[in-house]
N, C-alpha and C. Protein backbone atom coordinates (compact mmCIF):
# COMPACT_ATOMS: atom_id res chain seq x y z
N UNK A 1 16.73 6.19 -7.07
CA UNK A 1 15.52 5.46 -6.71
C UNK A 1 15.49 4.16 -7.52
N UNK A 2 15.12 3.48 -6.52
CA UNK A 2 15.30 2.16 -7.41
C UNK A 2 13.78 1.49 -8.27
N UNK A 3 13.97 1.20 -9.07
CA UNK A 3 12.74 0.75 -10.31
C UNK A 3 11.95 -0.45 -9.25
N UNK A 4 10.76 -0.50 -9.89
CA UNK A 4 9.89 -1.27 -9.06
C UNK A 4 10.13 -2.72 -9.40
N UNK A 5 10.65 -3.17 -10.49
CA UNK A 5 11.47 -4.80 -10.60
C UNK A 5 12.87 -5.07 -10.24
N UNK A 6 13.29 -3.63 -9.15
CA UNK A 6 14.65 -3.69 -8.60
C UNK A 6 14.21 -4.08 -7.31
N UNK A 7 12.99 -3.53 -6.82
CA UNK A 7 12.05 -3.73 -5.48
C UNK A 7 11.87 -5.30 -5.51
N UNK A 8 10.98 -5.44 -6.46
CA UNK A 8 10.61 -7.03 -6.66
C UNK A 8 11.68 -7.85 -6.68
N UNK A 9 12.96 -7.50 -6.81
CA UNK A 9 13.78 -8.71 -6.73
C UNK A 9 14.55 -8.47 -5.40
N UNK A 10 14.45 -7.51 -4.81
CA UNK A 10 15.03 -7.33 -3.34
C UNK A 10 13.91 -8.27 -2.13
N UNK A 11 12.85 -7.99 -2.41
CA UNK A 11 11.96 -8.67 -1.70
C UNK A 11 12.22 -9.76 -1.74
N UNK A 12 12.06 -10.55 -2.74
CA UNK A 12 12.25 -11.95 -3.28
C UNK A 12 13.36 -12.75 -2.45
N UNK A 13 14.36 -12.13 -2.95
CA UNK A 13 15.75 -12.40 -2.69
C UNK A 13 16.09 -12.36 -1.20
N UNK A 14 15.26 -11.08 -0.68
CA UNK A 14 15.50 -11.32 0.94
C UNK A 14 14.64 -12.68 1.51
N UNK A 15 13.84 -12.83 1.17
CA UNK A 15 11.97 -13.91 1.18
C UNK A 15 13.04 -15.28 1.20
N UNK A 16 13.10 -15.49 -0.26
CA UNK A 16 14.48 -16.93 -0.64
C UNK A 16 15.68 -16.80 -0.11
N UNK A 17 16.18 -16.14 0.83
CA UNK A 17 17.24 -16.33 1.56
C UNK A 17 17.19 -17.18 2.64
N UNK A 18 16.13 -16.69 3.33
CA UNK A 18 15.55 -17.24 4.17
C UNK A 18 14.28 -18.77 4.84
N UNK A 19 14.16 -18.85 3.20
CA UNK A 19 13.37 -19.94 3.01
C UNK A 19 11.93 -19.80 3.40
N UNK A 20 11.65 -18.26 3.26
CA UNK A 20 10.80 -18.32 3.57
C UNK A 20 9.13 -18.57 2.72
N UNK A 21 9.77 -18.70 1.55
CA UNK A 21 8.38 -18.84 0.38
C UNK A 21 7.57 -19.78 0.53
N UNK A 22 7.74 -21.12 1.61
CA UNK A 22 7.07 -21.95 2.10
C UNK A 22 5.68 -21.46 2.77
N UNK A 23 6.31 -20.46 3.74
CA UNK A 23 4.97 -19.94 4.61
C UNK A 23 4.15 -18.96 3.93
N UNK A 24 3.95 -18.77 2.41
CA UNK A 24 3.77 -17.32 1.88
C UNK A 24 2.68 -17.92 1.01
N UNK A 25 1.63 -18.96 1.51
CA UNK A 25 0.78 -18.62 0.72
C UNK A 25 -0.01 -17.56 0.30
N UNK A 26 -1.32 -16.98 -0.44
CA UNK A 26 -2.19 -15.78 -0.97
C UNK A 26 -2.86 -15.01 0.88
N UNK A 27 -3.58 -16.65 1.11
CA UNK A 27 -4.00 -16.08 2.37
C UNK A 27 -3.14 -15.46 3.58
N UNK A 28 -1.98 -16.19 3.94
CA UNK A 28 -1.20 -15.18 4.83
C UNK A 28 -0.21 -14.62 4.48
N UNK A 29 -0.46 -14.09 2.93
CA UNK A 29 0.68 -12.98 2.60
C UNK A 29 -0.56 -11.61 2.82
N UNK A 30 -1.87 -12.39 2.35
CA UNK A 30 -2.94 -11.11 2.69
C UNK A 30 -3.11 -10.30 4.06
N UNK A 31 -3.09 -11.32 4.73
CA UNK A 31 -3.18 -11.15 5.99
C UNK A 31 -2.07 -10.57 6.84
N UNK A 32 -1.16 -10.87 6.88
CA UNK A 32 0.63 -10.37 6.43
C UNK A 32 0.57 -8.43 6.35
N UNK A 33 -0.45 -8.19 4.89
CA UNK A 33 -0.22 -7.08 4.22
C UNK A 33 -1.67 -6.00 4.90
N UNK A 34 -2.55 -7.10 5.46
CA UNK A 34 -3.40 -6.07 6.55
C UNK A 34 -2.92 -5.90 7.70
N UNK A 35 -2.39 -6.58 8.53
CA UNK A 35 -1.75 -6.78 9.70
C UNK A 35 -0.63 -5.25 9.60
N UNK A 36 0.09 -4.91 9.26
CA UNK A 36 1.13 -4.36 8.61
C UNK A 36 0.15 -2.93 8.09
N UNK A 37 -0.80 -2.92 7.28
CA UNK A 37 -1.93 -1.77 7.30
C UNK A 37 -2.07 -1.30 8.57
N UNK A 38 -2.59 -2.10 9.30
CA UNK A 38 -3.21 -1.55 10.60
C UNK A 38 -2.06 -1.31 11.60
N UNK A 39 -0.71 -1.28 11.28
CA UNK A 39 0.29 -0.82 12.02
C UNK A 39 0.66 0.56 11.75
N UNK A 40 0.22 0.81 10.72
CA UNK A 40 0.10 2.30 10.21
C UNK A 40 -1.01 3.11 10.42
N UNK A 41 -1.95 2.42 10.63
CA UNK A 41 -3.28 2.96 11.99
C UNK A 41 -2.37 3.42 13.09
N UNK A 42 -1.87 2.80 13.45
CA UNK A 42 -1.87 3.10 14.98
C UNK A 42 -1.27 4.08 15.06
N UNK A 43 -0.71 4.39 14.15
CA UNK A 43 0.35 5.57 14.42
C UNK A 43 -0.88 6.89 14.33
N UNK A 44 -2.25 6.82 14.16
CA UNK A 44 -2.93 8.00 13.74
C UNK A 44 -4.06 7.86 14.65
N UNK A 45 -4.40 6.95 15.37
CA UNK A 45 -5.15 6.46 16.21
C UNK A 45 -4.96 7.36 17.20
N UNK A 46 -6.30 7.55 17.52
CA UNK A 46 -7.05 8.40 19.20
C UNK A 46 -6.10 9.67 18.60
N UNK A 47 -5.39 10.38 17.33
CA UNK A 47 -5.13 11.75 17.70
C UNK A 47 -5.90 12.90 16.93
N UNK A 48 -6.02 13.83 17.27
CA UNK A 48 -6.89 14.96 16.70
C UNK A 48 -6.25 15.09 15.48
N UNK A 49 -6.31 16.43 14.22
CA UNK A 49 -5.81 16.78 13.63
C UNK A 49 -4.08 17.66 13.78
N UNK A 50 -4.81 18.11 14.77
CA UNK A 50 -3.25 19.22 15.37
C UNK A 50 -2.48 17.85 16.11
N UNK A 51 -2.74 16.97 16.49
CA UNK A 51 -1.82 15.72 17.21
C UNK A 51 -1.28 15.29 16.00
N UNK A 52 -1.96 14.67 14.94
CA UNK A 52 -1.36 14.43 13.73
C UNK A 52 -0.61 15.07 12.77
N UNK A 53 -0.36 16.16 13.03
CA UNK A 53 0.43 17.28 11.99
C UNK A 53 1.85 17.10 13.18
N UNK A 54 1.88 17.22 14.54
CA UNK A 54 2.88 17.21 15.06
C UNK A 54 3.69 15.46 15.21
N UNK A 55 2.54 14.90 15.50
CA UNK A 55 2.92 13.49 15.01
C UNK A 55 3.97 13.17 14.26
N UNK A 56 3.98 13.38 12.83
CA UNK A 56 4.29 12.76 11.83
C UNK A 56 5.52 13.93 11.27
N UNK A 57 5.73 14.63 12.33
CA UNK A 57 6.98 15.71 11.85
C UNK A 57 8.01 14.77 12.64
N UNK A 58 7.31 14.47 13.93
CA UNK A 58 8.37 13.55 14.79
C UNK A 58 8.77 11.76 14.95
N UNK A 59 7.96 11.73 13.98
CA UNK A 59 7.90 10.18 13.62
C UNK A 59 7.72 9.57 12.17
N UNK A 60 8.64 10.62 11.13
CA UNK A 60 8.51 10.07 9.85
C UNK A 60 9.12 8.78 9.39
N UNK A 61 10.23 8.47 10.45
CA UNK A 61 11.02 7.07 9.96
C UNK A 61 10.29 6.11 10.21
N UNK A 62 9.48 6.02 11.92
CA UNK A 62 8.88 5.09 12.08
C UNK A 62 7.78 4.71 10.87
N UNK A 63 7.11 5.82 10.71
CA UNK A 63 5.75 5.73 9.77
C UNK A 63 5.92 4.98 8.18
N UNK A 64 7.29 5.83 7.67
CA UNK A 64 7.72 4.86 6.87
C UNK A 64 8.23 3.33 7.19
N UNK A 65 8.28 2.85 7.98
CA UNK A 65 8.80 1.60 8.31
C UNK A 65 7.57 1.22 7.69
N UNK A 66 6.60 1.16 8.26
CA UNK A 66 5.48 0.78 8.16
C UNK A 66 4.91 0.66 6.74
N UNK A 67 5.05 1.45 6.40
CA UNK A 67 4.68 2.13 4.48
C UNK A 67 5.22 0.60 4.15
N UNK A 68 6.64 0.74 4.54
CA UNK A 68 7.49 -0.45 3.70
C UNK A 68 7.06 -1.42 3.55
N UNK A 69 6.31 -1.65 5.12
CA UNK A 69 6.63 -2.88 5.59
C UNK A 69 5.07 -3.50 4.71
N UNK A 70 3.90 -2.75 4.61
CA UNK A 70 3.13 -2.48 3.67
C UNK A 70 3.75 -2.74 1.81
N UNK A 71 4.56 -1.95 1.66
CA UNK A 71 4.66 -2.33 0.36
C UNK A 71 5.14 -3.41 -0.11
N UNK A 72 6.61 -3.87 1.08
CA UNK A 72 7.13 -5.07 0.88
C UNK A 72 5.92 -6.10 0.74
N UNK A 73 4.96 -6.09 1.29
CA UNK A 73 3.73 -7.45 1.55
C UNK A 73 2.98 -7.27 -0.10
N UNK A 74 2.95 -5.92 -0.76
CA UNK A 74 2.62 -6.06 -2.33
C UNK A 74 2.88 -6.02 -3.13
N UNK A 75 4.16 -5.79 -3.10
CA UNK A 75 5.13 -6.19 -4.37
C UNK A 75 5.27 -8.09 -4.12
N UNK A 76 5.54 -8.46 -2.91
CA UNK A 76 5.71 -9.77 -2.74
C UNK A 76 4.14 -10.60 -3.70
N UNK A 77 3.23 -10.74 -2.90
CA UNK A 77 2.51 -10.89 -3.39
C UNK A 77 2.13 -10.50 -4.85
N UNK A 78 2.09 -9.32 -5.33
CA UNK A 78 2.14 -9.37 -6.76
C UNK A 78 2.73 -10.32 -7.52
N UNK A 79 4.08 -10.40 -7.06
CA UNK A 79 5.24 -11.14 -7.71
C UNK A 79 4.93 -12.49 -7.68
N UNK A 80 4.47 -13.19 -6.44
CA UNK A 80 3.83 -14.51 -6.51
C UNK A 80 2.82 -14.77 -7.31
N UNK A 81 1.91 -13.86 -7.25
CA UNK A 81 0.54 -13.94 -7.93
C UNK A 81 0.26 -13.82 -9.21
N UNK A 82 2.23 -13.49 -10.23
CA UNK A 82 1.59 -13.10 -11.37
C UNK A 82 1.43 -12.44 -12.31
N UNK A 83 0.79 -11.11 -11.15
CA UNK A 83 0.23 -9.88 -11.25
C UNK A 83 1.20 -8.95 -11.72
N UNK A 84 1.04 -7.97 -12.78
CA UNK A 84 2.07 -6.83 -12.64
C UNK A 84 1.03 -5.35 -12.34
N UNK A 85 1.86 -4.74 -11.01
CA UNK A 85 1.36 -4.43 -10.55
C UNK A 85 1.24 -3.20 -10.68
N UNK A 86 2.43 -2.57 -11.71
CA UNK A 86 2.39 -1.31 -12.39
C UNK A 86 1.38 -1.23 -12.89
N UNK A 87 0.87 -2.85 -14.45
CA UNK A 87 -0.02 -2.62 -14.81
C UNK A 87 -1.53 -2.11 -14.34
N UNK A 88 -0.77 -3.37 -13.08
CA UNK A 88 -2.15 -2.83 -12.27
C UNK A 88 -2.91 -1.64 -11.36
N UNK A 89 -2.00 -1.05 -11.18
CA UNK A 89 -2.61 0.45 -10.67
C UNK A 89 -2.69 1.35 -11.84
N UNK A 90 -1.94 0.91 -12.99
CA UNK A 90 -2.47 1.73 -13.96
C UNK A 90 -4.20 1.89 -14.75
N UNK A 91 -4.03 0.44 -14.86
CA UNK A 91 -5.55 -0.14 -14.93
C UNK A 91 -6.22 0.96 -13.66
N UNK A 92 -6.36 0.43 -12.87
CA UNK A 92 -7.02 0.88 -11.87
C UNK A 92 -7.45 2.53 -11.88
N UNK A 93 -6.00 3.23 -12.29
CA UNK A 93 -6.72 4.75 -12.11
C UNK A 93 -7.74 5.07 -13.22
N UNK A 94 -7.19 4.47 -14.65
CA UNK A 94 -7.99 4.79 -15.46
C UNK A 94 -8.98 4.25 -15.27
N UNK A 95 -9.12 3.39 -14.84
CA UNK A 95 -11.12 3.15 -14.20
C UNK A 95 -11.85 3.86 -13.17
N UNK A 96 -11.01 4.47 -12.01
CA UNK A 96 -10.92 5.65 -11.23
C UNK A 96 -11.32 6.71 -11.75
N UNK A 97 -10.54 7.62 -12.93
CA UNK A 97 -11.06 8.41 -13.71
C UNK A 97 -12.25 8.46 -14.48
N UNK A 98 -12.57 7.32 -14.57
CA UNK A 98 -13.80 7.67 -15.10
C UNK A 98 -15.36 7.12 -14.17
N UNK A 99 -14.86 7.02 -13.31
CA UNK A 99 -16.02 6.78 -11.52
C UNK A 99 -15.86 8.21 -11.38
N UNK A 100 -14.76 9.10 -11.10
CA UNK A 100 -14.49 10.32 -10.33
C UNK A 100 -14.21 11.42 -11.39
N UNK A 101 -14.76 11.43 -12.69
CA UNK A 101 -14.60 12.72 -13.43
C UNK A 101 -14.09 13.97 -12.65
N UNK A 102 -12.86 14.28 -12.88
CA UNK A 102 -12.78 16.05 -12.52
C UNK A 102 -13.39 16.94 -12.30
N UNK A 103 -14.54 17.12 -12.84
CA UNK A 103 -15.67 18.27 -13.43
C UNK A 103 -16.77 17.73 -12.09
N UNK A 104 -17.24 16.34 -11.51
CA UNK A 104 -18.07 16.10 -10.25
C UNK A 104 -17.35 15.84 -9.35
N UNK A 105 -15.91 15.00 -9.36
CA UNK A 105 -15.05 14.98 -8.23
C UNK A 105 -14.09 15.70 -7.42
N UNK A 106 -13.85 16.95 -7.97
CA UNK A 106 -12.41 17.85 -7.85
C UNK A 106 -13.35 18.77 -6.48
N UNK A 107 -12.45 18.22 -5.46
CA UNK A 107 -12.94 18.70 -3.90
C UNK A 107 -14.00 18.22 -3.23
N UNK A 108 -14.55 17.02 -3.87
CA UNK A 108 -15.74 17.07 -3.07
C UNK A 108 -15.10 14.96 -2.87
N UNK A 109 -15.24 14.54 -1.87
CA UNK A 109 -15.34 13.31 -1.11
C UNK A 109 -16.21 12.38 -1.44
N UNK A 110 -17.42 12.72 -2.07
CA UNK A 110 -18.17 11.56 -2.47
C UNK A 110 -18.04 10.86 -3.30
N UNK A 111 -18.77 9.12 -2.61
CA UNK A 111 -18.45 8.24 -3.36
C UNK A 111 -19.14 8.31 -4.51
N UNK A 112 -18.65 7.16 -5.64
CA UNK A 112 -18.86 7.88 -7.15
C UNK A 112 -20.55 7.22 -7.69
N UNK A 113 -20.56 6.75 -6.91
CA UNK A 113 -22.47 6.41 -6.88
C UNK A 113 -23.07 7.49 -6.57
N UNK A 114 -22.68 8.48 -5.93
CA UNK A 114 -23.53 9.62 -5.54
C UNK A 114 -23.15 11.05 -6.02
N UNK A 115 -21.88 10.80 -7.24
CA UNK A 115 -21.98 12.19 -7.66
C UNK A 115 -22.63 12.63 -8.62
N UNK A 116 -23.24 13.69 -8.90
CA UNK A 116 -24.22 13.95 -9.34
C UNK A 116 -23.46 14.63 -10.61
C-alpha cells in the first residue's frame, strides 16, 4: 500500500504531465471533487436496501473508481492548498470525539447538538 505522500506525488505528477495545473484553481478543483461525489450517488440512487447489498457485490470496481476518482480531487487539492491532510483528519476526529462521546453516541445517529 502505498503512503499517502506516495499518493500525493502520483496525482501531481499525473496533473503536471499533462499541464494540467493551469485549470486547477480551489473553485474547480472543489467542484471537480463534488461532481465526482455525486458519481458515487448514483451508484446508490432509487435502490432499496436489499438492491444495495446486491449492488455493490457486483459493482465493486466501478464504485471504487469513483472513491478514487473522489480521493484523487483531495489529495490534489490538499497538496495545492497547503493543507496536510493527514493532519487534517486527524484534527478533525479528535474534535469529532469530543461532539460524539462514546457513552451518548455509540448506536445512536444523532446529531451532536441533540445528544443528551
Amino acid at each position: 500500500m502505498k503512503s499517502l505522500n506516495e499518493l500525493i506525488k502520483m496525482v501531481t505528477v499525473f496533473r503536471d504531465a499533462r499541464d494540467w495545473k493551469q485549470f486547477h484553481n480551489p473553485k474547480d478543483v472543489a467542484l471537480s471533487l463534488s461532481l465526482e461525489a455525486s458519481e458515487v450517488l448514483e451508484h446508490f440512487q432509487w435502490k432499496n436496501k436489499e438492491e444495495v447489498e446486491k449492488y455493490v457485490k457486483t459493482h465493486k470496481n466501478e464504485i471504487g473508481e469513483e472513491l478514487a476518482d473522489v480521493l484523487y480531487w483531495v489529495l490534489l487539492m490538499s497538496h495545492d492548498l497547503n493543507i496536510n491532510i493527514s493532519r487534517a483528519l486527524e484534527n478533525k476526529i479528535l474534535k469529532n470525539e469530543a461532539k460524539y462521546p462514546v457513552e451518548k453516541a455509540k448506536g445512536n445517529a444523532t446529531k451532536y447538538t441533540k445528544l443528551t
